[in-house]
N, C-alpha and C. Protein backbone atom coordinates (compact mmCIF):
# COMPACT_ATOMS: atom_id res chain seq x y z
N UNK A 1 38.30 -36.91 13.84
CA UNK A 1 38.47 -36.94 12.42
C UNK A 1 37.54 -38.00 11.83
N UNK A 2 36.95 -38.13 10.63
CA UNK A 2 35.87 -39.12 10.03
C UNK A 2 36.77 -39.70 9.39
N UNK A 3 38.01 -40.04 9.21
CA UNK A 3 38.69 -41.07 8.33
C UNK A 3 38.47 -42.50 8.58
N UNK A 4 37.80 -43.36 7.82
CA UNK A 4 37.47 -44.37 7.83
C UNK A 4 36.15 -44.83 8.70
N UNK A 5 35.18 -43.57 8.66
CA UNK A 5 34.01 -44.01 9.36
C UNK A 5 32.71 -43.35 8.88
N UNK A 6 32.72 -44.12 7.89
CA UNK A 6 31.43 -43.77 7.24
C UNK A 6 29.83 -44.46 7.74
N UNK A 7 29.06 -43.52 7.27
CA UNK A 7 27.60 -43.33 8.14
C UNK A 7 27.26 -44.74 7.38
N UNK A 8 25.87 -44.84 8.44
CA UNK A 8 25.56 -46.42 8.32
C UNK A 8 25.21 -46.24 6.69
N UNK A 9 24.26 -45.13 6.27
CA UNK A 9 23.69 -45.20 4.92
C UNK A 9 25.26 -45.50 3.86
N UNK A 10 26.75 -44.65 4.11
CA UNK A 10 28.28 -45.40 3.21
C UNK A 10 27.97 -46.48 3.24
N UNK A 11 27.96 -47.16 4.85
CA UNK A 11 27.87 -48.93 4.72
C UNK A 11 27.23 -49.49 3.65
N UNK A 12 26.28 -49.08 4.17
CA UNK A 12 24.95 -49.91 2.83
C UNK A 12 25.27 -49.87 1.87
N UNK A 13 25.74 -49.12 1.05
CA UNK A 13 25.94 -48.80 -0.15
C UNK A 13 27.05 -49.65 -0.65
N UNK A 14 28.21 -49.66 0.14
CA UNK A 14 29.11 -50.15 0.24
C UNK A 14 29.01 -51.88 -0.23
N UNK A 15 28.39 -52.34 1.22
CA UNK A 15 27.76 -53.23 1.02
C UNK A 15 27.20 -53.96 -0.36
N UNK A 16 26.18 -53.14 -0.52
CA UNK A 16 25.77 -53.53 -1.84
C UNK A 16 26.20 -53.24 -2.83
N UNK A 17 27.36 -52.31 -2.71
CA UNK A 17 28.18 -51.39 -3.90
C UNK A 17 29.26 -52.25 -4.48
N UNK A 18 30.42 -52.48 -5.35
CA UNK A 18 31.52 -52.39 -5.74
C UNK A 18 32.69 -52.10 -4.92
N UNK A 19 33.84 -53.44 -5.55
CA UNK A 19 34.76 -52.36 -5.47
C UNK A 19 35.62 -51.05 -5.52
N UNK A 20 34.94 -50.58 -6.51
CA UNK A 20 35.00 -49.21 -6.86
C UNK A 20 34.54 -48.37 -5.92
N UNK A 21 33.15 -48.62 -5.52
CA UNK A 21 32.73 -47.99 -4.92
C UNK A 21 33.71 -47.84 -3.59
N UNK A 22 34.16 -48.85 -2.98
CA UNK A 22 34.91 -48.73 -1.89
C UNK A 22 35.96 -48.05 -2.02
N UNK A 23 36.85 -48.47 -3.07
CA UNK A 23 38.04 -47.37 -3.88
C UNK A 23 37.61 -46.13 -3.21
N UNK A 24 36.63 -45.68 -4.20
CA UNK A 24 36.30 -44.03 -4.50
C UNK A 24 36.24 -43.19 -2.79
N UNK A 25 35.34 -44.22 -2.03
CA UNK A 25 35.75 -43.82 -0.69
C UNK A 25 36.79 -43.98 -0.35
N UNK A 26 37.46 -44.59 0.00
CA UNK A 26 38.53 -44.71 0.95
C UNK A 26 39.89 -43.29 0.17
N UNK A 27 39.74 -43.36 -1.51
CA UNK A 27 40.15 -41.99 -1.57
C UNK A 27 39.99 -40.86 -1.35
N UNK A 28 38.52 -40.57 -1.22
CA UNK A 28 38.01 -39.24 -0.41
C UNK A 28 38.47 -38.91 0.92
N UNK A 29 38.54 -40.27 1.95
CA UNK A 29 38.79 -40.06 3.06
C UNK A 29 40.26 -39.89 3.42
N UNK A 30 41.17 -40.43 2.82
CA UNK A 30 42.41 -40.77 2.53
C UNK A 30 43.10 -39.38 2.50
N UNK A 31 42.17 -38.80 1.20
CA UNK A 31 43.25 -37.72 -0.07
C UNK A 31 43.66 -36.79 1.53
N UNK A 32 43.24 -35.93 1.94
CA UNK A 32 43.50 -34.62 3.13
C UNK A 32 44.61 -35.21 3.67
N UNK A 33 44.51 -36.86 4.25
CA UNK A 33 45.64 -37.29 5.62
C UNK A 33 46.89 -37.57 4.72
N UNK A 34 46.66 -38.03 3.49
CA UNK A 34 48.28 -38.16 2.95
C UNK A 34 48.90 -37.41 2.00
N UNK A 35 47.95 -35.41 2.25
CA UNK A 35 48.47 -34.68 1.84
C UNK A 35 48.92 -33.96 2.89
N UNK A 36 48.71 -34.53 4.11
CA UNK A 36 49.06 -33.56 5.61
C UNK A 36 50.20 -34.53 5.61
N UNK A 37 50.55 -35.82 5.55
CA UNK A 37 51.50 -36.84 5.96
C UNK A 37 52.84 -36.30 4.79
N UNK A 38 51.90 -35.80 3.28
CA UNK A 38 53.63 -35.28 2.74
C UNK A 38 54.15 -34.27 3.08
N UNK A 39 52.71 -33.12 3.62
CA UNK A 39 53.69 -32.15 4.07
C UNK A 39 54.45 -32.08 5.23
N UNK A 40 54.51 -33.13 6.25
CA UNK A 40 54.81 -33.50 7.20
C UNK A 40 56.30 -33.45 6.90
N UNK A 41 56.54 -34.60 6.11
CA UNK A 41 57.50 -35.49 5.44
C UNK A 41 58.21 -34.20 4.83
N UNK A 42 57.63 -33.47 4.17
CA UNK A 42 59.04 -32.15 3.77
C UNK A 42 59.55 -31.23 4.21
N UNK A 43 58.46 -31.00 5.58
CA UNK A 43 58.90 -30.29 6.29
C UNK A 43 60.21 -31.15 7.20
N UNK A 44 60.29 -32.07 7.31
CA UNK A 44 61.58 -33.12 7.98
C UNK A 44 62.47 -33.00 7.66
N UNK A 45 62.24 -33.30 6.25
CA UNK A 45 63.53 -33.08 5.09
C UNK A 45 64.02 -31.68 5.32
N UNK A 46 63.60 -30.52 5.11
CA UNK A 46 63.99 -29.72 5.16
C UNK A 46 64.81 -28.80 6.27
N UNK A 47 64.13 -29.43 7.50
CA UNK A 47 63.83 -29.01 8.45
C UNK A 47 65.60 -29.96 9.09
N UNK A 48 65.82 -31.32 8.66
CA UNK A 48 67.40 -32.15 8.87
C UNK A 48 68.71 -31.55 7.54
N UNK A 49 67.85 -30.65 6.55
CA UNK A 49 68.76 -30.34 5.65
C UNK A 49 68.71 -29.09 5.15
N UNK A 50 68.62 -28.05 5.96
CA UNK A 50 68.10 -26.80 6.35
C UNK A 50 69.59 -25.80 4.52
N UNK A 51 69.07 -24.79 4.30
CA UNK A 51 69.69 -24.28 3.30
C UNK A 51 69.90 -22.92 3.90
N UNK A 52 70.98 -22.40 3.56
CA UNK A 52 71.70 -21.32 4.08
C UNK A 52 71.19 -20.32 3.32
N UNK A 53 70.28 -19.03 3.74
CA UNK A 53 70.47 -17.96 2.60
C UNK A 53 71.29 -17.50 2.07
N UNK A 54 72.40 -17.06 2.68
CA UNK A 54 73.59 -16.63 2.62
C UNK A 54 74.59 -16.96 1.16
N UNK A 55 74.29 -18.47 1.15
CA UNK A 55 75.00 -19.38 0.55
C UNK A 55 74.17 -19.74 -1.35
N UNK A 56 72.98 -19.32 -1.01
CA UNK A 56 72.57 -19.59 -2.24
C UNK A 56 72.77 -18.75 -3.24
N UNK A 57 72.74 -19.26 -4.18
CA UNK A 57 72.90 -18.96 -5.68
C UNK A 57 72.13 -18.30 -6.34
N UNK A 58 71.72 -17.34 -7.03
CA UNK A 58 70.69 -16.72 -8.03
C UNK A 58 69.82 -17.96 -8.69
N UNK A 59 68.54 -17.47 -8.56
CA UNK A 59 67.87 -18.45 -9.16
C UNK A 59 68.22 -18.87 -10.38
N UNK A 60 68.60 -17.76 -11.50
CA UNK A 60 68.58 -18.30 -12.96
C UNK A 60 69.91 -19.08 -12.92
N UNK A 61 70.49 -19.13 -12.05
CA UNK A 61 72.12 -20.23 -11.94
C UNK A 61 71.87 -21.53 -11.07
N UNK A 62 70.68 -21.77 -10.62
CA UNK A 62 70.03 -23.07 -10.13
C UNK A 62 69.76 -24.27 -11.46
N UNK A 63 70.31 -25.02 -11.31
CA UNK A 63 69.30 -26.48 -12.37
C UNK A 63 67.65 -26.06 -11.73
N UNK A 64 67.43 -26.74 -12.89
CA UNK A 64 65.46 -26.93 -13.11
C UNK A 64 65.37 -27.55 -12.00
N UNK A 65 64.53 -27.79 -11.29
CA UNK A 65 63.55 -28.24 -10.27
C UNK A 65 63.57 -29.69 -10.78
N UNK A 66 63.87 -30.74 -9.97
CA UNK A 66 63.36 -32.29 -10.11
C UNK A 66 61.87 -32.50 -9.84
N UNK A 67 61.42 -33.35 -10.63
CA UNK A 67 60.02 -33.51 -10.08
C UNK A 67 59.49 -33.94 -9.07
N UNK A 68 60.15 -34.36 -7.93
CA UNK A 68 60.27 -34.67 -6.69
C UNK A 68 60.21 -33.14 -5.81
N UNK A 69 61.03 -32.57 -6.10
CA UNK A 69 60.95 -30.97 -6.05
C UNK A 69 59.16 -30.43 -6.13
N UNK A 70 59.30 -30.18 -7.64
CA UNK A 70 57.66 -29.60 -7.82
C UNK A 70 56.92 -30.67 -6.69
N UNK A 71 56.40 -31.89 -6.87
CA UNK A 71 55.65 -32.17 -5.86
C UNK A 71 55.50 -31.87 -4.89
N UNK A 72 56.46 -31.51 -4.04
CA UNK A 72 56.70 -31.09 -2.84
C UNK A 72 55.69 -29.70 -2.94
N UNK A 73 56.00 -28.58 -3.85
CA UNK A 73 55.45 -27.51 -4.12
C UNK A 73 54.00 -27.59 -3.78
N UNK A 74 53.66 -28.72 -4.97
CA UNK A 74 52.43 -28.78 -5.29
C UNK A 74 51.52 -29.17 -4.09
N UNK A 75 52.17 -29.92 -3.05
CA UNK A 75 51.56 -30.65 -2.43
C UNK A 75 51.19 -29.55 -1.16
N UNK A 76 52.44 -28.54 -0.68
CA UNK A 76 52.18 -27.51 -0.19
C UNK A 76 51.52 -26.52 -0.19
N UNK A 77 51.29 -26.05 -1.56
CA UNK A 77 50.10 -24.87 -2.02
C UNK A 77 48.75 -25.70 -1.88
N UNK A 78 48.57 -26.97 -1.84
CA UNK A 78 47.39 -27.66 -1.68
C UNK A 78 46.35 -27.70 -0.21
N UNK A 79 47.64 -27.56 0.62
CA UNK A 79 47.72 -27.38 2.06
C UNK A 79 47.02 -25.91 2.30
């Protein structure tokens, strides 16, 4: 995996670059592993708090989605 190993020419730049500049990398390299690490993480959750088909409810008789919820979504279709 290239996370956290950028070519000598990143260095340099780096080097002579900003903090920003370092920012902006370390989010590029970052963004993929701690969108694999949430989906990790919901699949756990889900996976220790498993939901019965059987047992559920019609959607339109569900509460709205928490936004903790959508993220989860979001973070999955990203995948």
């Amino acid at each position: 995996m290239g996370v956290l190993q950028p070519g000598l020419a990143e260095i340099r730049k780096l080097l002579k670059g900003s903090i920003d500049d370092m920012r902006d990398l370390l989010q590029a390299e970052l963004a993929p592993v701690l969108a694999r690490l949430a989906a990790i993480v919901c699949f756990i959750e889900n996976f220790k708090h498993p939901v019965e088909s059987h047992t559920q409810t019609p959607s339109s008789a569900l509460p709205p989605a928490s936004d903790k919820e959508k993220a989860k979504v979001v973070i999955l279709q990203a995948l």
